[in-house]
C-alpha atoms as a PDB file:
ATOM      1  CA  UNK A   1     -20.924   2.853  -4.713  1.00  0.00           C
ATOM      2  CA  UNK A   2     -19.293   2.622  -8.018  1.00  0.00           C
ATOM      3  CA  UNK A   3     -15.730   1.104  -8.542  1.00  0.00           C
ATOM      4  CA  UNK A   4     -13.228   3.977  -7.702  1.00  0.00           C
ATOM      5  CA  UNK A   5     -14.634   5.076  -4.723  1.00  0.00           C
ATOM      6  CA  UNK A   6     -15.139   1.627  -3.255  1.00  0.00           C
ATOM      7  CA  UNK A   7     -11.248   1.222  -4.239  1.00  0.00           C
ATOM      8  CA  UNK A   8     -10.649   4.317  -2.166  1.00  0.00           C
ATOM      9  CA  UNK A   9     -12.301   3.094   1.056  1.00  0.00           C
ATOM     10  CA  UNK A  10     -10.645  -0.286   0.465  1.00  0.00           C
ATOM     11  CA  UNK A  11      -7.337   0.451   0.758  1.00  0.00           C
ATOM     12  CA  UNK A  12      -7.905   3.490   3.130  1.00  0.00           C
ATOM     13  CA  UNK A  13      -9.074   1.564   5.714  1.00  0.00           C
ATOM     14  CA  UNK A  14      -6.624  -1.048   5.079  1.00  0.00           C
ATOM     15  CA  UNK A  15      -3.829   1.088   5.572  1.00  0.00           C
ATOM     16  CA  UNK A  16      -5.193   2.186   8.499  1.00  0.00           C
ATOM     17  CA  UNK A  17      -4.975  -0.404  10.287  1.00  0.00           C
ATOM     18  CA  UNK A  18      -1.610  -1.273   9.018  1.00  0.00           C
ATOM     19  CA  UNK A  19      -1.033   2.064  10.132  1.00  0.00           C
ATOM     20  CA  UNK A  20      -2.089   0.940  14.063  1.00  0.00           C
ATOM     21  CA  UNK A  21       0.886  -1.295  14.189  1.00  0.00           C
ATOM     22  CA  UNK A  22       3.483   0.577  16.656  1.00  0.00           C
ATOM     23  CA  UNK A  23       7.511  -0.280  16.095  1.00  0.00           C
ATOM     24  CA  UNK A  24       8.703  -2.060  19.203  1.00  0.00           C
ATOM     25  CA  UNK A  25      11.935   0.273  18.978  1.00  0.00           C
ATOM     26  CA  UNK A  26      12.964   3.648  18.640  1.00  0.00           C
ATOM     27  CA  UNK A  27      10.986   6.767  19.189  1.00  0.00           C
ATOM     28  CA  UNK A  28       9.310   6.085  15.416  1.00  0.00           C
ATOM     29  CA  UNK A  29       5.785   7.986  14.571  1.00  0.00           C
ATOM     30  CA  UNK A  30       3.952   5.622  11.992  1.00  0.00           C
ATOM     31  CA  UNK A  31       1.895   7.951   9.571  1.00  0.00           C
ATOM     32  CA  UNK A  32      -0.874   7.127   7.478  1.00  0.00           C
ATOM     33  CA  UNK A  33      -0.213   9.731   4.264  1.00  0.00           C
ATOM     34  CA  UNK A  34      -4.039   9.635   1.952  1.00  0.00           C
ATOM     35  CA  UNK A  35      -4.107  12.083  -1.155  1.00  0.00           C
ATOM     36  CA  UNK A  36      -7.410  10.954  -2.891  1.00  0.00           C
ATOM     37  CA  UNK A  37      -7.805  13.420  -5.021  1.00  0.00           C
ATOM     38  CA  UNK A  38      -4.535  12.221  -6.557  1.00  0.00           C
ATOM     39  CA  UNK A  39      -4.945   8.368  -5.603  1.00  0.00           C
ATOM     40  CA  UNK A  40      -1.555   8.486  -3.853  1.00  0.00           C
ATOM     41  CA  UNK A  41      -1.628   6.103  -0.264  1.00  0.00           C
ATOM     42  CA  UNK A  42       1.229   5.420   2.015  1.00  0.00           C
ATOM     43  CA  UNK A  43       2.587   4.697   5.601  1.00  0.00           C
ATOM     44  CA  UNK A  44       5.635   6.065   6.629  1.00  0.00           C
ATOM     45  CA  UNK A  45       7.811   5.670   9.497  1.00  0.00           C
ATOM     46  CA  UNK A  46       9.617   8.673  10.395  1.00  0.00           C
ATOM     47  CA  UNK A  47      11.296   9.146  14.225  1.00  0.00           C
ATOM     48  CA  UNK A  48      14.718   8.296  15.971  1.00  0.00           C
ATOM     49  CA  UNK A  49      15.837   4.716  16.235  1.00  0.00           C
ATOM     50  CA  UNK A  50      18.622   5.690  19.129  1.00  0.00           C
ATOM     51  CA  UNK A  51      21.350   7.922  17.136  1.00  0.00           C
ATOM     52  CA  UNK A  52      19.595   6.777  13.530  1.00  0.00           C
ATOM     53  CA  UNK A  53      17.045   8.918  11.694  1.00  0.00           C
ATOM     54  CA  UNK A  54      14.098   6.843  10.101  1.00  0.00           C
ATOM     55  CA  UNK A  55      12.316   8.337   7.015  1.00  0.00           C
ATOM     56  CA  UNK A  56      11.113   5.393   5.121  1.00  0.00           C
ATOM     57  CA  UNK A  57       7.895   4.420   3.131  1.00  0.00           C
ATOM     58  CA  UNK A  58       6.297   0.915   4.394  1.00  0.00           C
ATOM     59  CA  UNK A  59       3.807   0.782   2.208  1.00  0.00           C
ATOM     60  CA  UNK A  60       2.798   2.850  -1.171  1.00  0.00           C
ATOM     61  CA  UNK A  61      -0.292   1.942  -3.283  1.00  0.00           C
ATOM     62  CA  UNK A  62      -1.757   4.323  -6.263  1.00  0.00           C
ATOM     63  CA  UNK A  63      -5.367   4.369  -7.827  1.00  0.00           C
ATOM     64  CA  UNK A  64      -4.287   4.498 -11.483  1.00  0.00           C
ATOM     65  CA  UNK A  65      -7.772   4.402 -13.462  1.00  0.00           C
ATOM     66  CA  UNK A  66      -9.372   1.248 -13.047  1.00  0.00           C
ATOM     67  CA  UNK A  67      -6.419  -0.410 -10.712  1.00  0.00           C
ATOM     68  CA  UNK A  68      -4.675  -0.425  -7.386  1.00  0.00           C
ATOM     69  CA  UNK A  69      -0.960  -0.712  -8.280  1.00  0.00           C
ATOM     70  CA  UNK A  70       1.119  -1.550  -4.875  1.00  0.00           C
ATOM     71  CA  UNK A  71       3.843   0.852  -6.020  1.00  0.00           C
ATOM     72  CA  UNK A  72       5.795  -0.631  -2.355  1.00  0.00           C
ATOM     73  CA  UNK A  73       5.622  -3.218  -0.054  1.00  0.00           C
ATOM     74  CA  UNK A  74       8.122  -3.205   3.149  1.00  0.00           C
ATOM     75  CA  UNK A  75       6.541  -5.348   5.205  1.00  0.00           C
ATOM     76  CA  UNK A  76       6.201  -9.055   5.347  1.00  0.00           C
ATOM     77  CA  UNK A  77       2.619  -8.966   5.060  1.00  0.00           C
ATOM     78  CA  UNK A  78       0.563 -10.000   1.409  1.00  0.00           C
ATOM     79  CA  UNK A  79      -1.303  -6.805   0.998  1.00  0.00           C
ATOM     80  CA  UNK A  80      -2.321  -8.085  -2.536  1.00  0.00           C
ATOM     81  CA  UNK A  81      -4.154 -11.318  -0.944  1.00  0.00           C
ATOM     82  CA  UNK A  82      -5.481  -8.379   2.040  1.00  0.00           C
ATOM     83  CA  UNK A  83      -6.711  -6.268  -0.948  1.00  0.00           C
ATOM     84  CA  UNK A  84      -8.646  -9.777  -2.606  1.00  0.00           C
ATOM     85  CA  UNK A  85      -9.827 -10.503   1.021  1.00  0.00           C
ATOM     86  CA  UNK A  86     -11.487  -6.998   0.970  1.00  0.00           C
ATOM     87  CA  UNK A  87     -13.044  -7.371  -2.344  1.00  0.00           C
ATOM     88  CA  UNK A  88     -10.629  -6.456  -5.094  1.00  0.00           C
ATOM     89  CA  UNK A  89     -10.488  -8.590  -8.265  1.00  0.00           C
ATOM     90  CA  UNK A  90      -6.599  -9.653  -9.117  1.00  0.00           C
ATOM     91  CA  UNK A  91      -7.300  -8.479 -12.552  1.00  0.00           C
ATOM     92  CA  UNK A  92      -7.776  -5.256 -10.720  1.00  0.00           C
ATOM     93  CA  UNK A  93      -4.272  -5.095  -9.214  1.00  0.00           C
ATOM     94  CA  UNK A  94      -0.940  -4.595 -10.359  1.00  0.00           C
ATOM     95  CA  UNK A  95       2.682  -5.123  -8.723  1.00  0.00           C
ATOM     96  CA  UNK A  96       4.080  -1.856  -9.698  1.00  0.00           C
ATOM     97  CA  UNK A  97       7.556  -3.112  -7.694  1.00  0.00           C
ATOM     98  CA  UNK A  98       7.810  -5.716 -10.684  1.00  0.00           C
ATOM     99  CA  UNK A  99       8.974  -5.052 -13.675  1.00  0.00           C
ATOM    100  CA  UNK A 100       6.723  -4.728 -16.450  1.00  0.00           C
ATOM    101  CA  UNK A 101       8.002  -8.255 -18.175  1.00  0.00           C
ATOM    102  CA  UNK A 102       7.972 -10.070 -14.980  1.00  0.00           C
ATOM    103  CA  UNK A 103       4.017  -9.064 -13.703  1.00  0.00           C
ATOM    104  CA  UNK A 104       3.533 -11.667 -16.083  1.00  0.00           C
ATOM    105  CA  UNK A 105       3.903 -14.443 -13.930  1.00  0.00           C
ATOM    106  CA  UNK A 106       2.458 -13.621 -11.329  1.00  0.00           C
ATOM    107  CA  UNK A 107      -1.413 -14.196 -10.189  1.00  0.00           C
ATOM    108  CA  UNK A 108      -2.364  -9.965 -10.808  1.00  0.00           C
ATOM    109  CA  UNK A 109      -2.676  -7.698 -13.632  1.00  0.00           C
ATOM    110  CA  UNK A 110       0.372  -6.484 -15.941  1.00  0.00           C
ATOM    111  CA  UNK A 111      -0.678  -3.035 -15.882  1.00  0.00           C
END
């Protein structure tokens, strides 16, 4: 299986099992959103928290060439040491929430 495609399944199945976790409030669907033709991943919570509507992306990673940039990260979980744990190099993955000077210092690729 050659390098994109093994990227793909990676974080597919990744998200969905992120995508298994239920709120404990609210009347909230979680949905696992997958565009591989365009490398765009998410999970989005959308639903009625009592009077409150809840549109709001958890998670959003992108394929960009050679790299899995984790564009968003709203939960408290490390989905860059989840994405290692399933294989992926750090060199291979960017923190797209960082700025551009500060990916830097961290332990992944600038870009």
């Amino acid at each position: 299986m050659d390098k994109l495609a093994q990227y793909r399944q990676i974080v597919e199945e990744m998200l969905l099992e992120y995508g298994k976790r239920k709120l404990s409030h609210g009347d909230i669907e979680v949905q696992t959103i997958f565009d591989p033709k365009r490398d765009h991943y998410q999970i989005v919570h959308v639903g009625w928290d009592r009077d409150n509507w809840v549109h709001s992306c958890i998670i959003h990673i992108d394929i960009k060439g050679d790299k899995i940039w984790l564009q968003w990260n709203g939960t408290e979980d490390d989905i860059g040491a989840d994405l290692v744990a399933a294989g992926v190099s750090k060199s291979d993955i960017v923190l797209g929430f960082e700025s551009p000077f500060m990916r830097q210092f961290t332990e992944y690729a600038v870009g």
